[in-house]
Protein backbone atom coordinates (compact mmCIF):
# COMPACT_ATOMS: atom_id res chain seq x y z
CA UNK A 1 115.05 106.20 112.43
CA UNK A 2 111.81 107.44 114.72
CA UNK A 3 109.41 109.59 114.19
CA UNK A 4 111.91 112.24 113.84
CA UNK A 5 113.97 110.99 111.42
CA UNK A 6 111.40 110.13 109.02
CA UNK A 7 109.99 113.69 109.33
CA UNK A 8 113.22 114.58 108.38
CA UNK A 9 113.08 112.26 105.28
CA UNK A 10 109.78 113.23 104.29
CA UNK A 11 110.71 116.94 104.84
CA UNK A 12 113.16 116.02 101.72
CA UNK A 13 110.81 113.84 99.73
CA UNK A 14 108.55 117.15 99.90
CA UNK A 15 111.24 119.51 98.74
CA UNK A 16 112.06 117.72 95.64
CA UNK A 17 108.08 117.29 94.85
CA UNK A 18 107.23 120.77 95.00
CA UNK A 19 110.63 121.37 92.47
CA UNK A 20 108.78 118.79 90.61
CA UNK A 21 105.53 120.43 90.55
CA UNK A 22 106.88 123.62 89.64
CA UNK A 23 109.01 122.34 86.69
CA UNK A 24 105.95 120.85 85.65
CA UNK A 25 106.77 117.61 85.67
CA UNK A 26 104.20 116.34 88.09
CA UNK A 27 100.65 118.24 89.34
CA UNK A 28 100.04 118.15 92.62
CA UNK A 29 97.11 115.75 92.79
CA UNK A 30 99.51 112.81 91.27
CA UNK A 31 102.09 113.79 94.23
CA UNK A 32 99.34 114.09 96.52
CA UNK A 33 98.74 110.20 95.89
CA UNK A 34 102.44 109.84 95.68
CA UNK A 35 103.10 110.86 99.44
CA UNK A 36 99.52 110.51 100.73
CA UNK A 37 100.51 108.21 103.41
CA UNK A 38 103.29 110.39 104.99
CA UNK A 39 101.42 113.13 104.53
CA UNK A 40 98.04 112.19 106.18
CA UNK A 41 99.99 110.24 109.26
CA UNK A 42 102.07 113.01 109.53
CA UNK A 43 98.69 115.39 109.90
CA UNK A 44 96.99 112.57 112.12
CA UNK A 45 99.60 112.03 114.31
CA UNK A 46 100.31 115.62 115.27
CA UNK A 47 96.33 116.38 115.15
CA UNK A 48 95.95 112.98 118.18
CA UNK A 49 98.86 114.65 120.22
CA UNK A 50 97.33 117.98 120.10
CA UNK A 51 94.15 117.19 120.88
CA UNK A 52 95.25 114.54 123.77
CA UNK A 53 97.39 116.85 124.83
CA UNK A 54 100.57 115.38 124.45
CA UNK A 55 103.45 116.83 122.82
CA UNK A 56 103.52 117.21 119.35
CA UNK A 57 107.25 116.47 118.35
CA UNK A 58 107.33 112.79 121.12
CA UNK A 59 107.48 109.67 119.71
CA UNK A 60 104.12 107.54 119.96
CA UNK A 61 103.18 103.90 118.79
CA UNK A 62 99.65 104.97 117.70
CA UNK A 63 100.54 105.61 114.14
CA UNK A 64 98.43 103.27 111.18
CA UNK A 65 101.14 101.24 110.12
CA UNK A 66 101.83 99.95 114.07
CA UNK A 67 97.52 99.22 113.94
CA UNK A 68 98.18 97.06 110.88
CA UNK A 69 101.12 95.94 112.19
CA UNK A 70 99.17 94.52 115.82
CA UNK A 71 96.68 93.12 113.04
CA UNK A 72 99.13 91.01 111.21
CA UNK A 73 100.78 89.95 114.13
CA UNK A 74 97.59 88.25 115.06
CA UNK A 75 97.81 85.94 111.49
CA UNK A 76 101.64 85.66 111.34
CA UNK A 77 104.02 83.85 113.84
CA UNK A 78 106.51 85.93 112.31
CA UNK A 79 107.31 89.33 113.66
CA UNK A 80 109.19 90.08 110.49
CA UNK A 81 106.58 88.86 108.04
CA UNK A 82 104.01 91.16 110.02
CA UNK A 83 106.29 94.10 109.75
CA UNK A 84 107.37 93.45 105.96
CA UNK A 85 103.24 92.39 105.44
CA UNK A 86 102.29 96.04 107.29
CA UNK A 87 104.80 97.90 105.15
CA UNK A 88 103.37 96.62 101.90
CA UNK A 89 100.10 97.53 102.66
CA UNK A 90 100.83 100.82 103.45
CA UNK A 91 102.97 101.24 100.52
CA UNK A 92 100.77 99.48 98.14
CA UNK A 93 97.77 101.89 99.24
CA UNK A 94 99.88 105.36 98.89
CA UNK A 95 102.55 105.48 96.02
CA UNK A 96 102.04 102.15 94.76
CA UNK A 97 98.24 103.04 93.28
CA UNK A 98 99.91 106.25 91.79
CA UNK A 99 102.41 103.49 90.53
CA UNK A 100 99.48 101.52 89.49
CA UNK A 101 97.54 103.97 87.94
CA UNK A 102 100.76 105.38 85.59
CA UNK A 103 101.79 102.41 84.36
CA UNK A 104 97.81 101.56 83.29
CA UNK A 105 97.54 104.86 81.97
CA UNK A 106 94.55 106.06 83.83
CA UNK A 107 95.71 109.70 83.28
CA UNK A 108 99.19 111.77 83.29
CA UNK A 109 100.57 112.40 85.74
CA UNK A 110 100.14 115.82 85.33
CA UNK A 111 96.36 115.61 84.96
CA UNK A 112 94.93 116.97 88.20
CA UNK A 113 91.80 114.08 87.81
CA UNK A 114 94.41 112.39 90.85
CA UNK A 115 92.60 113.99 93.26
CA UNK A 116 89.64 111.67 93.27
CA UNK A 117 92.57 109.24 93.96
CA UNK A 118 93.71 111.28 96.70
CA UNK A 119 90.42 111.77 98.26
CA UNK A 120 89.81 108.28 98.43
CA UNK A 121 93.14 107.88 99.98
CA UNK A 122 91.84 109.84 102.69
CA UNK A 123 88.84 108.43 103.37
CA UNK A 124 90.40 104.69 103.36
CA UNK A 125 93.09 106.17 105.64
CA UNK A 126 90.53 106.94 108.22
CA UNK A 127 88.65 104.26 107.86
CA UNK A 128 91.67 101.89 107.97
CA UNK A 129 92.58 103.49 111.70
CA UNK A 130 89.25 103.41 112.96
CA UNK A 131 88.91 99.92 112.15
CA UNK A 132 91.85 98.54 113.84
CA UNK A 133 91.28 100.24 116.92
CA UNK A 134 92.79 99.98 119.84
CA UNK A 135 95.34 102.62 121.56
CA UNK A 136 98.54 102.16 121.63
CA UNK A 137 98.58 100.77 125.49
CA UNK A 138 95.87 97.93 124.96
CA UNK A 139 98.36 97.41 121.53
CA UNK A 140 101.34 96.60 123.96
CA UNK A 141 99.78 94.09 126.27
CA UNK A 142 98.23 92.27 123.62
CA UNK A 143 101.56 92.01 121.93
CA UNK A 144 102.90 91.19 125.25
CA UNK A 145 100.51 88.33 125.70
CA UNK A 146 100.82 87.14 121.80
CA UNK A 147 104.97 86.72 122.90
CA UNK A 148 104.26 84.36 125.22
């Protein structure tokens, strides 16, 4: 799919949320958790480009879920189970804590108290890509030399 195709996707994810938001159905701190990963490495991503000066709308491996990704590849021998592993923890941390959080009844999901979520969301987001480091060039070699 690339990067362009799943800013396509999330371009529809968005549309339905805000018809959800202004039926009522959901406030915009809950979808705020819902989509917070998309939305923040959507953000990120076109934020590094710009300010590398690289084009905005090219494909990059720099994103959070390929630094997780190099991480688990370090633990698993399995390419897949390091991809399936990275995609967990990426959804786990966005929609599944607004998952979480409904189904333990921590508020509606109308309540706009889900942007304490959300804000923590952000903060772990950053922190999460600081902390596995590495551009996406020193990514590829490692990976290169794990292969062998």
């Amino acid at each position: 799919m690339g990067d362009a195709g799943a800013y396509g996707a999330g371009a529809c994810v968005l549309v339905v949320s805000l018809w959800g938001y202004s039926e009522g159905y959901a406030s915009l701190s809950f979808l705020a958790v819902m989509l917070s990963y998309p939305c923040l490495d959507f953000l990120f991503s076109i934020t590094r480009r710009f300010f590398k000066g690289q084009s905005i709308t090219q494909p990059d491996n720099d994103h959070l879920h390929n630094r997780i990704h190099f991480q688990y590849r370090k633990f698993f021998k399995s390419k897949n189970m390091a991809n399936s592993s990275s995609g967990l923890t990426v959804a786990a941390a966005s929609s599944g804590i607004a998952l979480w959080g409904y189904l333990a009844d921590w508020w509606s999901i109308t309540s706009d108290q889900w942007t304490m979520v959300f804000m923590g969301q952000c903060v772990a987001y950053v922190l999460a890509y600081y902390l596995t480091g590495k551009s996406s060039l020193e990514r590829e070699t490692a990976m290169s030399n794990l292969s062998v």
